[in-house]
N, C-alpha and C. Protein backbone atom coordinates (compact mmCIF):
# COMPACT_ATOMS: atom_id res chain seq x y z
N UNK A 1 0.84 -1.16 0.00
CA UNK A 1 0.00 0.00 0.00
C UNK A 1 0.89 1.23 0.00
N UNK A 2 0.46 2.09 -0.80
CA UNK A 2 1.57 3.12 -1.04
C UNK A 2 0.73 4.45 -0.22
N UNK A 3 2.18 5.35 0.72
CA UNK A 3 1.10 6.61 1.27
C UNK A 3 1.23 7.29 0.74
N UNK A 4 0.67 8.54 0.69
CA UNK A 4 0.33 9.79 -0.14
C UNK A 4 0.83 10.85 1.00
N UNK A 5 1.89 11.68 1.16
CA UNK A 5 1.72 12.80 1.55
C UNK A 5 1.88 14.18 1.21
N UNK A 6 0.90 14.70 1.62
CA UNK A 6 0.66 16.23 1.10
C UNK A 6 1.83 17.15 1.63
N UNK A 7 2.71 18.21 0.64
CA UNK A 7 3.56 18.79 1.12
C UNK A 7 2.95 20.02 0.46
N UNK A 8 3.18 21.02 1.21
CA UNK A 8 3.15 22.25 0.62
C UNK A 8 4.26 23.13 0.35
N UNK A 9 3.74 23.66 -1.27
CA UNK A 9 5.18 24.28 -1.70
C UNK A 9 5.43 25.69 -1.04
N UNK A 10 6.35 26.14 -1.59
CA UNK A 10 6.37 27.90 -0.36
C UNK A 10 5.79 28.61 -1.13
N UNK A 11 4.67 28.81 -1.97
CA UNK A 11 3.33 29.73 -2.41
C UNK A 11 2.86 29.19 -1.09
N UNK A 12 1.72 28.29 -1.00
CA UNK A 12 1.22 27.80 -0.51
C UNK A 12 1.56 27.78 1.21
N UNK A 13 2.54 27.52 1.17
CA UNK A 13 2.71 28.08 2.80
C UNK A 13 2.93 29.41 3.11
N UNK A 14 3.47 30.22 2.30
CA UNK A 14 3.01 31.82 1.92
C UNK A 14 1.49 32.15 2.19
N UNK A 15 1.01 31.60 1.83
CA UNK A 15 -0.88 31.71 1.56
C UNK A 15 -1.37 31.50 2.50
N UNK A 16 -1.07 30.31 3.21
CA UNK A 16 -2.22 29.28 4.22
C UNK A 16 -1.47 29.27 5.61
N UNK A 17 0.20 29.35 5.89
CA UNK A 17 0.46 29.02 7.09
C UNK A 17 1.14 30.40 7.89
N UNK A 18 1.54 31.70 7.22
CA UNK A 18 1.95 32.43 7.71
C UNK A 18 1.15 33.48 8.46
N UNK A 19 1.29 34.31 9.21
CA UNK A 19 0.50 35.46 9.47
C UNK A 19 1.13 36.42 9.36
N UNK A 20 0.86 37.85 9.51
CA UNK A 20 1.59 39.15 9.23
C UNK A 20 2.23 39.35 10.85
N UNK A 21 3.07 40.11 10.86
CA UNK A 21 3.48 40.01 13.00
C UNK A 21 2.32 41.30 13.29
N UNK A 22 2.43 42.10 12.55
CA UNK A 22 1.62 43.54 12.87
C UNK A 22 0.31 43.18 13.02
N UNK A 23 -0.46 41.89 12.78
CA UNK A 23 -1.76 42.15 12.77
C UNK A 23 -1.98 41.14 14.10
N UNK A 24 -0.33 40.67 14.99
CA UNK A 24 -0.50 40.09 16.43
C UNK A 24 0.12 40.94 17.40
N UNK A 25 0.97 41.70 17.21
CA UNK A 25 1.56 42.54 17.60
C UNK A 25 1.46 44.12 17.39
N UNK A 26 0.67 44.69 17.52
CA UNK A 26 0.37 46.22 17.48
C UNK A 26 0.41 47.26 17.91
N UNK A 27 1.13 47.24 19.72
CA UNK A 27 2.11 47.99 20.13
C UNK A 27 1.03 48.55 21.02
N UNK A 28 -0.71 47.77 21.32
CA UNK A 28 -1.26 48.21 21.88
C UNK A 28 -0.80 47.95 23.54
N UNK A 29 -1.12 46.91 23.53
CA UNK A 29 -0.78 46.07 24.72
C UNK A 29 0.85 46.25 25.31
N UNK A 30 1.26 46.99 26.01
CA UNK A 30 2.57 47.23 26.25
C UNK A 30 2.65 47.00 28.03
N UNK A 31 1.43 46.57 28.36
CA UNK A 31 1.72 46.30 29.89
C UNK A 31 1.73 45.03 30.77
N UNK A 32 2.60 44.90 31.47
CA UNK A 32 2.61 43.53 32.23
C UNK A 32 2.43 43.84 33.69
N UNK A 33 1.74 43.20 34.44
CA UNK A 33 1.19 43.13 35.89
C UNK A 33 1.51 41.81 36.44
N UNK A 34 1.73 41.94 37.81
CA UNK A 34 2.55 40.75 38.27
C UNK A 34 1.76 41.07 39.63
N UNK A 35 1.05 39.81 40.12
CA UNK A 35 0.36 40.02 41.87
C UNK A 35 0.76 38.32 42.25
N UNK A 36 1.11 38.59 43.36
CA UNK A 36 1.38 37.22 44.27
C UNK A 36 1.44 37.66 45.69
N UNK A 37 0.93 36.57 46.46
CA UNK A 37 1.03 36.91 48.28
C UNK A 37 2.19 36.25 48.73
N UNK A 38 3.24 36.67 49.14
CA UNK A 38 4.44 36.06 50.27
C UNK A 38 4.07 35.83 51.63
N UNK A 39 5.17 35.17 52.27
CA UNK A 39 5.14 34.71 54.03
C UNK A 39 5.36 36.13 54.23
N UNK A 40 6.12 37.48 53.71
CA UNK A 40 6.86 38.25 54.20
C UNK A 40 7.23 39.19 53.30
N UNK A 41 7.54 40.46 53.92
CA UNK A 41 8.14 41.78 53.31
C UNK A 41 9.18 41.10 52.57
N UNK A 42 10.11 40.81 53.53
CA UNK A 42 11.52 39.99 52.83
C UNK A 42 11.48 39.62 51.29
N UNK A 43 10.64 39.11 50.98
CA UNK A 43 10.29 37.49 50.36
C UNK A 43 9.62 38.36 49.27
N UNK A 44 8.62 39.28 49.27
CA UNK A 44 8.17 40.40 48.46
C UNK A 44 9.29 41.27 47.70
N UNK A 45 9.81 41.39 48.58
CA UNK A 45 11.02 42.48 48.09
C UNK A 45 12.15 42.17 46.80
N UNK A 46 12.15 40.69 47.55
CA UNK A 46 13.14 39.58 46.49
C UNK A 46 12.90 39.71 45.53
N UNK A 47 11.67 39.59 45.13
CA UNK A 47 11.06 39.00 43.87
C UNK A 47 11.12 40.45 43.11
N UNK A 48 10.45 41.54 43.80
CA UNK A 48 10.19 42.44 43.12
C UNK A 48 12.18 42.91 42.41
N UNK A 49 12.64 42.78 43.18
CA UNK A 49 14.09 43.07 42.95
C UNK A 49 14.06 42.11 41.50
N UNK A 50 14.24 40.79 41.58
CA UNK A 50 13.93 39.78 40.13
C UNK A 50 13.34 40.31 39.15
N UNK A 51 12.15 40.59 39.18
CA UNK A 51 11.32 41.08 38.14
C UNK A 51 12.04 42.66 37.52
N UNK A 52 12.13 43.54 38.55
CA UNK A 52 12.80 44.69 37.72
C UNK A 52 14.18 43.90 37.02
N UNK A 53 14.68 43.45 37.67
CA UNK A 53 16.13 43.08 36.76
C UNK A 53 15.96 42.59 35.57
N UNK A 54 14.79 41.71 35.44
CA UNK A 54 14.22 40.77 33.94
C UNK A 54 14.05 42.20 33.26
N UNK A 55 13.29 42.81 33.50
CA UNK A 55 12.36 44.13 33.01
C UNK A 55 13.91 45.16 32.32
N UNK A 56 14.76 45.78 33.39
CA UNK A 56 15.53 46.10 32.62
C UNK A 56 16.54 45.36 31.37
N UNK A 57 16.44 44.39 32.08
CA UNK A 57 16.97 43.50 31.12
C UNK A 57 16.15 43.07 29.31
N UNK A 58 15.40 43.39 29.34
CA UNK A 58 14.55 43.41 27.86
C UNK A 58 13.86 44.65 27.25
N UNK A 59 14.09 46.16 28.26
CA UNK A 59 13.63 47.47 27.72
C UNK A 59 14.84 47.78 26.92
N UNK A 60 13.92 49.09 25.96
CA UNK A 60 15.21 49.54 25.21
C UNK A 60 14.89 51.09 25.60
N UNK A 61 14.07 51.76 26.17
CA UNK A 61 13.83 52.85 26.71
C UNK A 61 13.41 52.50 27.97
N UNK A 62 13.63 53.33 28.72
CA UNK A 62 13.41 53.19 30.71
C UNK A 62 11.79 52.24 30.51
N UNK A 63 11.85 51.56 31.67
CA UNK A 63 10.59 50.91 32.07
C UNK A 63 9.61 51.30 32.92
N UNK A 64 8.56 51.04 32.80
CA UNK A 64 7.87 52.61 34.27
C UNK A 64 7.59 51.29 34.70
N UNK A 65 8.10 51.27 36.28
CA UNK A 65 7.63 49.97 37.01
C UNK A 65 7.02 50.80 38.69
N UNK A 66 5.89 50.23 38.41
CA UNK A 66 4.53 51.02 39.92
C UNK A 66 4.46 49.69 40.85
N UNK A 67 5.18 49.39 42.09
CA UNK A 67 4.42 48.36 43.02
C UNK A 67 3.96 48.56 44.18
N UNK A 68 3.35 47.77 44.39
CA UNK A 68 2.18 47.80 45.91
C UNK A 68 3.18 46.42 46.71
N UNK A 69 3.38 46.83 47.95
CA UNK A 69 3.36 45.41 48.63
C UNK A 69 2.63 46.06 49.96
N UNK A 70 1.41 45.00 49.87
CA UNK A 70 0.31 45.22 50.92
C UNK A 70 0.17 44.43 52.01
N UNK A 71 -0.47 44.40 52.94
CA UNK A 71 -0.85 42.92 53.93
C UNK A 71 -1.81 42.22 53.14
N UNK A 72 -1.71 41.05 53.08
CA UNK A 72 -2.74 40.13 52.86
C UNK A 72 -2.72 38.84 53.75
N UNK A 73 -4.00 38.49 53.16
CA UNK A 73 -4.57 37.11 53.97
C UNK A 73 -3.25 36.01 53.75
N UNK A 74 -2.42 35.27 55.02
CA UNK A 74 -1.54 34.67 54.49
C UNK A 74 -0.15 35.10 54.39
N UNK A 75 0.00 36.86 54.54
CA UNK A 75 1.49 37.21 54.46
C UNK A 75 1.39 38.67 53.70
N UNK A 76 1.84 38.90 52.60
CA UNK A 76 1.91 40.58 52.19
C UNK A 76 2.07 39.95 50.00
N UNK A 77 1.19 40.68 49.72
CA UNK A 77 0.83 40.96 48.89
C UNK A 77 1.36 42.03 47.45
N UNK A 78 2.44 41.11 46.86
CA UNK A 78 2.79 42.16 45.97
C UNK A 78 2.82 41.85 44.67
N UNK A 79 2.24 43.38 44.56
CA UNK A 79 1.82 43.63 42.66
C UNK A 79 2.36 44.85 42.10
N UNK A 80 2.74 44.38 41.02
CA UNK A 80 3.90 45.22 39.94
C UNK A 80 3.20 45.74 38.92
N UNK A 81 3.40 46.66 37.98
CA UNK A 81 2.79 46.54 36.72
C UNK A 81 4.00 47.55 36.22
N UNK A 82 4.00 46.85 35.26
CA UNK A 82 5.59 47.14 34.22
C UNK A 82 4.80 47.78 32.86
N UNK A 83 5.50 49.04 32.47
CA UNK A 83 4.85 49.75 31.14
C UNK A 83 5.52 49.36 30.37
N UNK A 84 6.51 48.98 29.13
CA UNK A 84 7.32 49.05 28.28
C UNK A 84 7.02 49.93 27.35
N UNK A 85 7.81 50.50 26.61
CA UNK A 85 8.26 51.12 25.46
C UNK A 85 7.34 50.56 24.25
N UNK A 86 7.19 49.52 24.33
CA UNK A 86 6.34 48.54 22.98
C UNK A 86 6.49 47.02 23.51
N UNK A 87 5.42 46.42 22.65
CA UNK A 87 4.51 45.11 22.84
C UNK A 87 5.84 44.21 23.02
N UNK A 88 6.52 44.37 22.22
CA UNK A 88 7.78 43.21 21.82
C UNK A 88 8.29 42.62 23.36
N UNK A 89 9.09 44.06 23.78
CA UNK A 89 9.64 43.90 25.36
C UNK A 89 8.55 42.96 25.99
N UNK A 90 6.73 43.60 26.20
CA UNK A 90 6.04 43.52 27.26
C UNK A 90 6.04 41.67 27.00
N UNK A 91 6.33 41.57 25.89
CA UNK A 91 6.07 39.65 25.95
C UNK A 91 7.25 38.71 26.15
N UNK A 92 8.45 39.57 25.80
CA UNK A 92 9.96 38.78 26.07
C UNK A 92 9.77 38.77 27.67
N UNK A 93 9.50 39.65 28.30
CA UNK A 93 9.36 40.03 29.75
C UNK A 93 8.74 38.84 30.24
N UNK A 94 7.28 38.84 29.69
CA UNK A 94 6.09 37.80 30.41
C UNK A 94 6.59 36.71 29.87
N UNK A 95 7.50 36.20 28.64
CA UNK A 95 7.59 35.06 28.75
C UNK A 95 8.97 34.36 29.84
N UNK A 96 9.45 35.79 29.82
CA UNK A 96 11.21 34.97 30.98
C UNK A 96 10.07 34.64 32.03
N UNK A 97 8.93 35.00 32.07
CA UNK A 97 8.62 34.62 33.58
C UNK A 97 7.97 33.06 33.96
N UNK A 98 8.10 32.71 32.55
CA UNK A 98 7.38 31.25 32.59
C UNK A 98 8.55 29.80 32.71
């Protein structure tokens, strides 16, 4: 029994498998927010220290970084929200964080 497989030539994957980046990427979305509860100030502080370092580490103009570390249920409560310059940074950012 003989198989058949379908290949597509590069028209065709031109046509059917590519997308444009501008019509996923549009420079709207440029913000990342970060909330988690710690045992502790300490332990809050750490992280937030981490996250700016990622953050400068992928801007190409200053980063506006705003955080809260609050009391919460459980320990203290801290949330970031990082502006970037453009979309590109805001997703290299969110993805080092995975």
């Amino acid at each position: 029994m003989a198989h058949s497989i379908n290949k597509c030539s590069a028209e065709e994957t031109a046509a059917c498998c590519c997308v444009d980046v501008g019509t996923i990427i549009d420079n709207e979305d440029r913000k990342a927010s970060f909330s988690q509860v710690y045992a502790d100030r300490h332990q809050a502080e750490a992280m937030l220290a981490k996250l700016t370092e990622k953050a400068r580490a992928v801007e190409s103009d200053p980063c506006q970084i705003t955080s809260r570390i609050e009391p919460a249920e459980g320990g203290v409560a801290l949330t970031a929200d990082f502006n970037f310059s453009c979309e590109a940074e805001s997703l290299i950012f969110q993805l080092g964080l995975r």
